[in-house]
C-alpha atoms as a PDB file:
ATOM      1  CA  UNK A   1     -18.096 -21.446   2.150  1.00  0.00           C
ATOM      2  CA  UNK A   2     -15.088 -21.296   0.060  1.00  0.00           C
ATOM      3  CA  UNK A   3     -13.413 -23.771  -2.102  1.00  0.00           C
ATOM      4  CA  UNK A   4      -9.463 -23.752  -2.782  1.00  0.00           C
ATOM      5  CA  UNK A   5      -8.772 -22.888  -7.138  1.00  0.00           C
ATOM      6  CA  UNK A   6      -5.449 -22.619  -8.863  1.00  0.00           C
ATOM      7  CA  UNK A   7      -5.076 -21.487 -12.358  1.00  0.00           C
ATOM      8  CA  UNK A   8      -8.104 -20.512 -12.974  1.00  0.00           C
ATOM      9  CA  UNK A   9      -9.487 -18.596 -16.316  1.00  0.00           C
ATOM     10  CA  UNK A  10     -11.626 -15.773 -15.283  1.00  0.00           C
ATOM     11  CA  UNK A  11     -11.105 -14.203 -18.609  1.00  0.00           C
ATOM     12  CA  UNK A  12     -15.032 -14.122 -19.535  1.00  0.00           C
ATOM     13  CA  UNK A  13     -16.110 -14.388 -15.176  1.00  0.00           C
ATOM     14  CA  UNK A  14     -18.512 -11.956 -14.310  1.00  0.00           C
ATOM     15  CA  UNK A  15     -16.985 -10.793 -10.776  1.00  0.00           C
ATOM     16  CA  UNK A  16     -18.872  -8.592  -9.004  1.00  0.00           C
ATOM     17  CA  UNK A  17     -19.636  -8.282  -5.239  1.00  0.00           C
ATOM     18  CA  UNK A  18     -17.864 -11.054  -3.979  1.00  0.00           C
ATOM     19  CA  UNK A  19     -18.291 -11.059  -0.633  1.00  0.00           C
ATOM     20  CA  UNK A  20     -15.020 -11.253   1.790  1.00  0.00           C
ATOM     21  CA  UNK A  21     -16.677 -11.487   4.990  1.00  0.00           C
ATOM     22  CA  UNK A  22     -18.768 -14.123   6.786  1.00  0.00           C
ATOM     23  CA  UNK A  23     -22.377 -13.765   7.425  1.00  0.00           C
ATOM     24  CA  UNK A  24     -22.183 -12.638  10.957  1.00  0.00           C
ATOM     25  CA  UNK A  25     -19.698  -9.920   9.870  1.00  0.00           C
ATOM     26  CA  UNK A  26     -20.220  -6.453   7.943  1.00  0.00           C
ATOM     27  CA  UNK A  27     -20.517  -6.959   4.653  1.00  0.00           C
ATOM     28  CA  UNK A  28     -17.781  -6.014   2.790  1.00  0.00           C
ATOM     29  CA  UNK A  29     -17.974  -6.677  -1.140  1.00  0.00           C
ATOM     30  CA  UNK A  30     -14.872  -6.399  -4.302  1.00  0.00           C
ATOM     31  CA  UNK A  31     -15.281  -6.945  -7.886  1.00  0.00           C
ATOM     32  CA  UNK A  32     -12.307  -8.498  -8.121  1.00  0.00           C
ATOM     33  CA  UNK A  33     -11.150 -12.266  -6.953  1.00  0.00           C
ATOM     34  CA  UNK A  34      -7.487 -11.405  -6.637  1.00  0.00           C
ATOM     35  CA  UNK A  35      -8.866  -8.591  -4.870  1.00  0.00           C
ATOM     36  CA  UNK A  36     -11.190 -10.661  -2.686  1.00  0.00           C
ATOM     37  CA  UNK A  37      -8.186 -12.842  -2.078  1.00  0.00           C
ATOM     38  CA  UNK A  38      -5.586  -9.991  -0.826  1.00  0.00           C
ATOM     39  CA  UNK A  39      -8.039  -8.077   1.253  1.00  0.00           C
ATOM     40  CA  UNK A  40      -9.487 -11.556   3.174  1.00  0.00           C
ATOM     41  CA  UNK A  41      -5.735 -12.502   3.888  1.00  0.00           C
ATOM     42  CA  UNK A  42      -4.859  -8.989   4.946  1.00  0.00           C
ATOM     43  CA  UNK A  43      -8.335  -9.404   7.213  1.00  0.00           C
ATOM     44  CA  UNK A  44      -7.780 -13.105   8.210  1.00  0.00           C
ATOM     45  CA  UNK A  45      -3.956 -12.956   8.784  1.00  0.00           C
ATOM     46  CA  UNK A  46      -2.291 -11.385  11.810  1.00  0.00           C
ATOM     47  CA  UNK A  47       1.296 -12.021  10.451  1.00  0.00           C
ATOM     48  CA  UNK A  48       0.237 -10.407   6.903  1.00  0.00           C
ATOM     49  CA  UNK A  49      -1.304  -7.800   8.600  1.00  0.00           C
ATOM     50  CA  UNK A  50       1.913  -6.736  10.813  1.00  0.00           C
ATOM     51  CA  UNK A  51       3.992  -7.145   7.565  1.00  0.00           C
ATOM     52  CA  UNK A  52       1.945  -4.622   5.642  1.00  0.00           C
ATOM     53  CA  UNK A  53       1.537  -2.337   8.571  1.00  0.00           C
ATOM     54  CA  UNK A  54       5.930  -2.854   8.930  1.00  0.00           C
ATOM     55  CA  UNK A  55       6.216  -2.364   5.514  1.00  0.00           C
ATOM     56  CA  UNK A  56       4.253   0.802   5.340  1.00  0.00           C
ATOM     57  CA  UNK A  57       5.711   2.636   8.507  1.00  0.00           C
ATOM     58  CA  UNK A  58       9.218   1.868   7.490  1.00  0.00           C
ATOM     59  CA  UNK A  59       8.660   3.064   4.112  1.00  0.00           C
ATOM     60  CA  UNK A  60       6.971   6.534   5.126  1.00  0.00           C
ATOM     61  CA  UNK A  61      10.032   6.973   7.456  1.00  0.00           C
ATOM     62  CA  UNK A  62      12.417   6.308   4.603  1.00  0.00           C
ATOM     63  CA  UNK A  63      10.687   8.538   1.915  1.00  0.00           C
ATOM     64  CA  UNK A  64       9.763  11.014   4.307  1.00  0.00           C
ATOM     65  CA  UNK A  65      13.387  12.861   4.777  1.00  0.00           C
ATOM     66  CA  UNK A  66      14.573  13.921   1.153  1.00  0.00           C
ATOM     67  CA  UNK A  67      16.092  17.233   1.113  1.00  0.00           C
ATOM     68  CA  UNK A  68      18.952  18.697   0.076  1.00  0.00           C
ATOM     69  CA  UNK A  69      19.005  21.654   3.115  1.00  0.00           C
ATOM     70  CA  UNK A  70      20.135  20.626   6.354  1.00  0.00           C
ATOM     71  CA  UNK A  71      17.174  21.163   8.872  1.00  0.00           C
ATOM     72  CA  UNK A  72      18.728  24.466  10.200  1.00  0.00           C
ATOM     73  CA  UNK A  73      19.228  26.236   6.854  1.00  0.00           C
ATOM     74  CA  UNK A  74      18.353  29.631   6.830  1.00  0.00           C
ATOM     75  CA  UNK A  75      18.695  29.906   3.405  1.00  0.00           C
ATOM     76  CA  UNK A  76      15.138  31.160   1.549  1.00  0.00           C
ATOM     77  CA  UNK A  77      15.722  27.938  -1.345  1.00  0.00           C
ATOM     78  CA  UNK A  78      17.570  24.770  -0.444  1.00  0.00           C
ATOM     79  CA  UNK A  79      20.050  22.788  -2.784  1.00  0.00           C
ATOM     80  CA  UNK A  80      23.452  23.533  -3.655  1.00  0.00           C
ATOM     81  CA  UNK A  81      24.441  27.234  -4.249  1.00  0.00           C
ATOM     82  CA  UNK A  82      25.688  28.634  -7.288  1.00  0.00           C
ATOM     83  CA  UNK A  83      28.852  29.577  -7.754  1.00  0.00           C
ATOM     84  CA  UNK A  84      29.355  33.659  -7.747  1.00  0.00           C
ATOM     85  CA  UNK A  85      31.212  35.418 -10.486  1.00  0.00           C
ATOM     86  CA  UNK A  86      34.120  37.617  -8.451  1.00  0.00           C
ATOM     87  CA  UNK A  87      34.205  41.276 -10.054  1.00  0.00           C
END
């Protein structure tokens, strides 16, 4: 059973294993209600969960490719090469 709250003051709460799952379900436990509230929706929520899982791909795609070497450098140390002094 669960009962909507807004603004609430958890500032002295004792919150520990609060239980995100129903009773015919594994039993999964946070000590956290913010937490409890994030991982149930991520749980309870198809479209939350194909946001995050969007989100996460996308993101490992974009920080995935930083280098300064093209992918057939045969160069030992990518990066821009120093200048050479002529003799």
């Amino acid at each position: 059973m669960s009962i909507p709250k807004w603004n609430v003051d958890l500032t002295q709460a004792k919150q520990q294993n609060l239980r995100i799952t129903r009773t015919n379900e594994g039993t999964i436990t946070v000590d956290d209600l913010k937490i409890a509230q994030f991982i149930h929706t991520i749980l309870n929520n198809e479209n939350v969960r194909n946001v995050i899982d969007t989100l996460t791909t996308k993101l490992v795609l974009i920080l995935g490719r930083f280098t300064t070497c093209a992918p057939d450098c045969s160069r030992t140390s990518c990066g821009p090469r120093k200048a050479r002094r002529a003799n």
